[in-house]
Protein backbone atom coordinates (compact mmCIF):
# COMPACT_ATOMS: atom_id res chain seq x y z
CA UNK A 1 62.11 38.91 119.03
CA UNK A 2 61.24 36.75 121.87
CA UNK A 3 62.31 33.06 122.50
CA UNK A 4 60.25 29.99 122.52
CA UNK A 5 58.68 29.25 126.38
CA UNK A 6 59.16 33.03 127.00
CA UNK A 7 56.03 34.53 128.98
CA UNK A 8 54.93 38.09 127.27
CA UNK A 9 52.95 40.65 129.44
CA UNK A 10 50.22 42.66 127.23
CA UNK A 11 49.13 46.03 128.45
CA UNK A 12 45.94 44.14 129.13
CA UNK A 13 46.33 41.77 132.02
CA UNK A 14 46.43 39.03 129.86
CA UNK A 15 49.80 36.41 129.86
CA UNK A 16 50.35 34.87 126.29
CA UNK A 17 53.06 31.81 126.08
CA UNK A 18 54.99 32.55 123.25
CA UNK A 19 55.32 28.65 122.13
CA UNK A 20 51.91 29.90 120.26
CA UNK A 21 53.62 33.03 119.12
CA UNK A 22 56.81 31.63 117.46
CA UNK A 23 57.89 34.43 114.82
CA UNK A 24 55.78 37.57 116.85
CA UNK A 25 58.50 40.55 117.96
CA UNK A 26 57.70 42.24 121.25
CA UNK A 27 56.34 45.63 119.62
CA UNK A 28 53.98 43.24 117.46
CA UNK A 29 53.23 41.73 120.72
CA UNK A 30 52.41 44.77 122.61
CA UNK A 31 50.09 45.36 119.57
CA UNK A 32 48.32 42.92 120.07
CA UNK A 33 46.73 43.55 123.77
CA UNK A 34 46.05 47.40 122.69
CA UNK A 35 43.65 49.10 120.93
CA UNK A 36 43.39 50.26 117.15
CA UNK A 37 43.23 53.93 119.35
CA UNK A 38 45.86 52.99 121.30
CA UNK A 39 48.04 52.06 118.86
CA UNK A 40 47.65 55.22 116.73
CA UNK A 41 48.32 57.71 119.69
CA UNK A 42 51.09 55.67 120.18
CA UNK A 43 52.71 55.81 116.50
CA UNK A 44 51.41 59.86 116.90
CA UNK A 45 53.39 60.10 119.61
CA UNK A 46 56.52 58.44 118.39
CA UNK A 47 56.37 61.06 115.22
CA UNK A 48 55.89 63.60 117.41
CA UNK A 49 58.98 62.48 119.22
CA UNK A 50 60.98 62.59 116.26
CA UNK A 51 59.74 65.87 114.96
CA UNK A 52 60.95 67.54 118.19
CA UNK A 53 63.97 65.79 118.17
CA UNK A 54 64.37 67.19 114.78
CA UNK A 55 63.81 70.82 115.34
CA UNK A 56 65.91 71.09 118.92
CA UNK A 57 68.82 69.47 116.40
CA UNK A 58 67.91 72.33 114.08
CA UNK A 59 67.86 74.77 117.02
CA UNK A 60 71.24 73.92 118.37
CA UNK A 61 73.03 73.76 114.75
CA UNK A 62 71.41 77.74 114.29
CA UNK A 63 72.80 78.84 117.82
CA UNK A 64 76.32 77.70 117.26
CA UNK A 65 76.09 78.84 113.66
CA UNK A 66 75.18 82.27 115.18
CA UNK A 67 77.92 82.12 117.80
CA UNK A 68 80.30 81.36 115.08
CA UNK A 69 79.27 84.19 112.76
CA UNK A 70 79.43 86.83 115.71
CA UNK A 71 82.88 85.84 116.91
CA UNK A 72 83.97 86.32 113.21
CA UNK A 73 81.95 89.64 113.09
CA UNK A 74 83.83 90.77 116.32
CA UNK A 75 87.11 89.82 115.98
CA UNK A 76 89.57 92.29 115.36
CA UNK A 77 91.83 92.67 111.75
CA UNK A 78 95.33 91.31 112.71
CA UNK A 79 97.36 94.83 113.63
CA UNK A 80 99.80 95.65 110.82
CA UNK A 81 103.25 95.88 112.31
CA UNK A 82 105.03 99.00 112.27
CA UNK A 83 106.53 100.19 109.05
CA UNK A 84 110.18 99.81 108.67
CA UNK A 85 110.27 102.74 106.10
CA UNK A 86 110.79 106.41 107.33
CA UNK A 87 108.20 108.58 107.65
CA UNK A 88 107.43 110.90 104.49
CA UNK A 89 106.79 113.93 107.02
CA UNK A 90 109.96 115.95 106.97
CA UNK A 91 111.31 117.10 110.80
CA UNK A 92 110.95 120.60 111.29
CA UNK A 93 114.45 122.63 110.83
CA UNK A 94 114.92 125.96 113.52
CA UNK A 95 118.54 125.51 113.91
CA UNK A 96 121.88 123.24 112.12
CA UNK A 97 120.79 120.70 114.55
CA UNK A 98 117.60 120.50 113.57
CA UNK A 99 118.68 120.58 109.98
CA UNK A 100 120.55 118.04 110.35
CA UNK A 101 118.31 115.18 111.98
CA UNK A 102 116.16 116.48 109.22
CA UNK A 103 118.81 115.43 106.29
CA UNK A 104 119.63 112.55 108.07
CA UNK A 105 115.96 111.39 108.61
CA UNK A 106 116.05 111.53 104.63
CA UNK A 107 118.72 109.02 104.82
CA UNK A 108 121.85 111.27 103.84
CA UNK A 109 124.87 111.05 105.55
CA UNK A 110 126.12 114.29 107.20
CA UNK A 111 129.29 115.71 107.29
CA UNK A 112 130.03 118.80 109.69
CA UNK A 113 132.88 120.65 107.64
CA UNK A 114 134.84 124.19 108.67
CA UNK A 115 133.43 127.46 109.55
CA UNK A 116 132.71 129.85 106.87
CA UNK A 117 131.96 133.70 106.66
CA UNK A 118 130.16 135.66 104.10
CA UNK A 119 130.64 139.42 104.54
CA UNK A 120 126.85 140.28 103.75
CA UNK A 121 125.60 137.65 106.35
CA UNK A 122 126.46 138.56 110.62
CA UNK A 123 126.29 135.11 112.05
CA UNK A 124 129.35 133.08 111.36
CA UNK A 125 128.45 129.90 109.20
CA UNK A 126 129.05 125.75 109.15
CA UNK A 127 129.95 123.83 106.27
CA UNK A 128 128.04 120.27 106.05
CA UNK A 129 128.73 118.11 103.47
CA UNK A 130 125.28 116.51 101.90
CA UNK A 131 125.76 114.06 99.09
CA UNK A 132 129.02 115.28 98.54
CA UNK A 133 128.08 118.48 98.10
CA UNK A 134 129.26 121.89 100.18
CA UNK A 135 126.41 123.17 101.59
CA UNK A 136 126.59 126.80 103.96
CA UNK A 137 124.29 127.18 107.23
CA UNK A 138 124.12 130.24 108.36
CA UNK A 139 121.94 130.48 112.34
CA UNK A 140 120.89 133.44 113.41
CA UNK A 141 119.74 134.27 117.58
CA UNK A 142 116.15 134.34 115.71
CA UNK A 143 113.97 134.10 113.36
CA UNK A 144 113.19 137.65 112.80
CA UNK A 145 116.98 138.17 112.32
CA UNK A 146 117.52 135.67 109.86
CA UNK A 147 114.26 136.79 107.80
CA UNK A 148 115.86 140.70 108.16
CA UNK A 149 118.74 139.62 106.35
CA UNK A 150 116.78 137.19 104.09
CA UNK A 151 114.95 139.86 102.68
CA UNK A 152 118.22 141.44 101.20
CA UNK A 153 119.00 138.63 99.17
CA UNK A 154 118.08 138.69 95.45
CA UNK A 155 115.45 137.04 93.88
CA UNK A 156 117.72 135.28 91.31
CA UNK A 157 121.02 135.40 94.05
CA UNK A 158 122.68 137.49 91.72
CA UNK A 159 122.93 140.48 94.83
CA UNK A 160 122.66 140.47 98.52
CA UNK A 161 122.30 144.22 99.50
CA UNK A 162 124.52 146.24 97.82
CA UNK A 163 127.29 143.55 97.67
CA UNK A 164 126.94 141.93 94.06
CA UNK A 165 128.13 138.54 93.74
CA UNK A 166 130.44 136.42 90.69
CA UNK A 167 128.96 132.98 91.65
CA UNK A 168 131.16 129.98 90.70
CA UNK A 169 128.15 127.65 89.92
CA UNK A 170 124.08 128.64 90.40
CA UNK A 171 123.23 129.73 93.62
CA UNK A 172 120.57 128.29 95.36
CA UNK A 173 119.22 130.18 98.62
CA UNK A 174 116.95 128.71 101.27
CA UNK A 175 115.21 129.16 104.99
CA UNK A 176 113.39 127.70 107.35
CA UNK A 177 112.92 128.42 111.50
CA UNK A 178 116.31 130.33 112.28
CA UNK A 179 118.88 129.45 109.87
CA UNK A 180 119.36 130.54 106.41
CA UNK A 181 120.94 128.12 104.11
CA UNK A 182 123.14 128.54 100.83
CA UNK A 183 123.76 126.32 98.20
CA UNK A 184 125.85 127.04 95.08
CA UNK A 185 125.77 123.94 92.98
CA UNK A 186 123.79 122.17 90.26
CA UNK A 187 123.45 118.22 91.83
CA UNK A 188 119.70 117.82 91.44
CA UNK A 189 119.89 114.80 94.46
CA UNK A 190 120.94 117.45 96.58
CA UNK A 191 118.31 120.44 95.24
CA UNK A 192 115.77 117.63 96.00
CA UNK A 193 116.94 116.76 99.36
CA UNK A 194 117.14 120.47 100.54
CA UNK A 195 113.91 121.47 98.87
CA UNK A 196 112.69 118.19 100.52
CA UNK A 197 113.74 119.42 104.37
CA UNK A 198 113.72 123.26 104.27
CA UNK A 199 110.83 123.60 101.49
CA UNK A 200 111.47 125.76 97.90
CA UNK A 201 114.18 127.82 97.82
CA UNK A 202 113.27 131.84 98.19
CA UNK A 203 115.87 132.65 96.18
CA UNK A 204 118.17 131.68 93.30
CA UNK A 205 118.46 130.19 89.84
């Protein structure tokens, strides 16, 4: 609105005191020195001012939506961190070394006992104690050696060439890269834990 004594400028050259106009707001005003054509282009363009204010809103709320959705898209799944558990892939055994990271990969705890001999078998042997348990490890210069005397054993244990053999307990034979391994006992945790390293026994009850 526009104060009493105020001079208003049309868009024709034409002054108007406002004493006359009491009550008459300046776009009312403006009205008044411009056409019925002039007034419509005008309220066209103000719509059209509106509209296109409109749609570049629109415009900029789909780009950042977009943005948005692609950095979602792209972003990579959080790494899972390393499991703590040990892997289910049993180390390959070629020698009591071997065999033993192997057992103790499993989580046993390994004990490295005496030397023992077994006349049908040429290398001397190592004791290890697994679970408890006496278990004979017999290594051999190679693998063709060890399989050589392998093949003399058995298939139930019972014989080993022509040496034939008063077991105190079942006898349990097994091999794998260049040892040859011997277990006479009936613990299951330790049947599993062999088979589990050095594979199914080849011979034995």
């Amino acid at each position: 609105m526009i104060a009493t004594g105020d001079w208003a400028l049309l868009q024709s050259p034409v002054f108007i005191c406002v004493n006359t106009l009491q009550g008459i707001s300046l776009k009312e005003l403006y009205f008044a020195g411009t056409s019925q054509v002039e007034q419509e282009s005008l309220q066209y363009n103000q719509f059209e001012w509106r509209c296109f204010m409109k749609n570049q809103t629109l415009l900029v709320s789909l780009v950042i939506f977009a943005l948005i959705a692609s950095g979602c898209a792209n972003a990579s799944p959080p790494s899972s961190p390393p499991s703590s558990t040990m892997s289910s892939e049993p180390l390959a055994v070629e020698d009591i070394a071997s065999l033993i990271a192997a057992l103790e990969a499993a989580g046993v705890m390994v004990e490295t006992g005496d030397k023992v001999s077994q006349e049908f078998f040429k290398p001397e042997g190592s004791i290890l104690g697994v679970n408890g348990a006496d278990v004979q490890v017999f290594e051999y210069e190679s693998k063709e050696a060890m399989e050589s005397e392998a093949s003399q054993v058995a298939p139930d244990g019972g014989s080993v060439g022509t040496s034939m053999m008063m077991w105190m307990d079942t006898p349990h034979f097994y091999k794998s890269g260049r040892v040859m391994v011997l277990y006479v006992g009936s613990d299951e945790t330790v049947l599993s834990l062999l088979e589990q390293v050095l594979g199914l026994q080849f011979a034995g009850g």
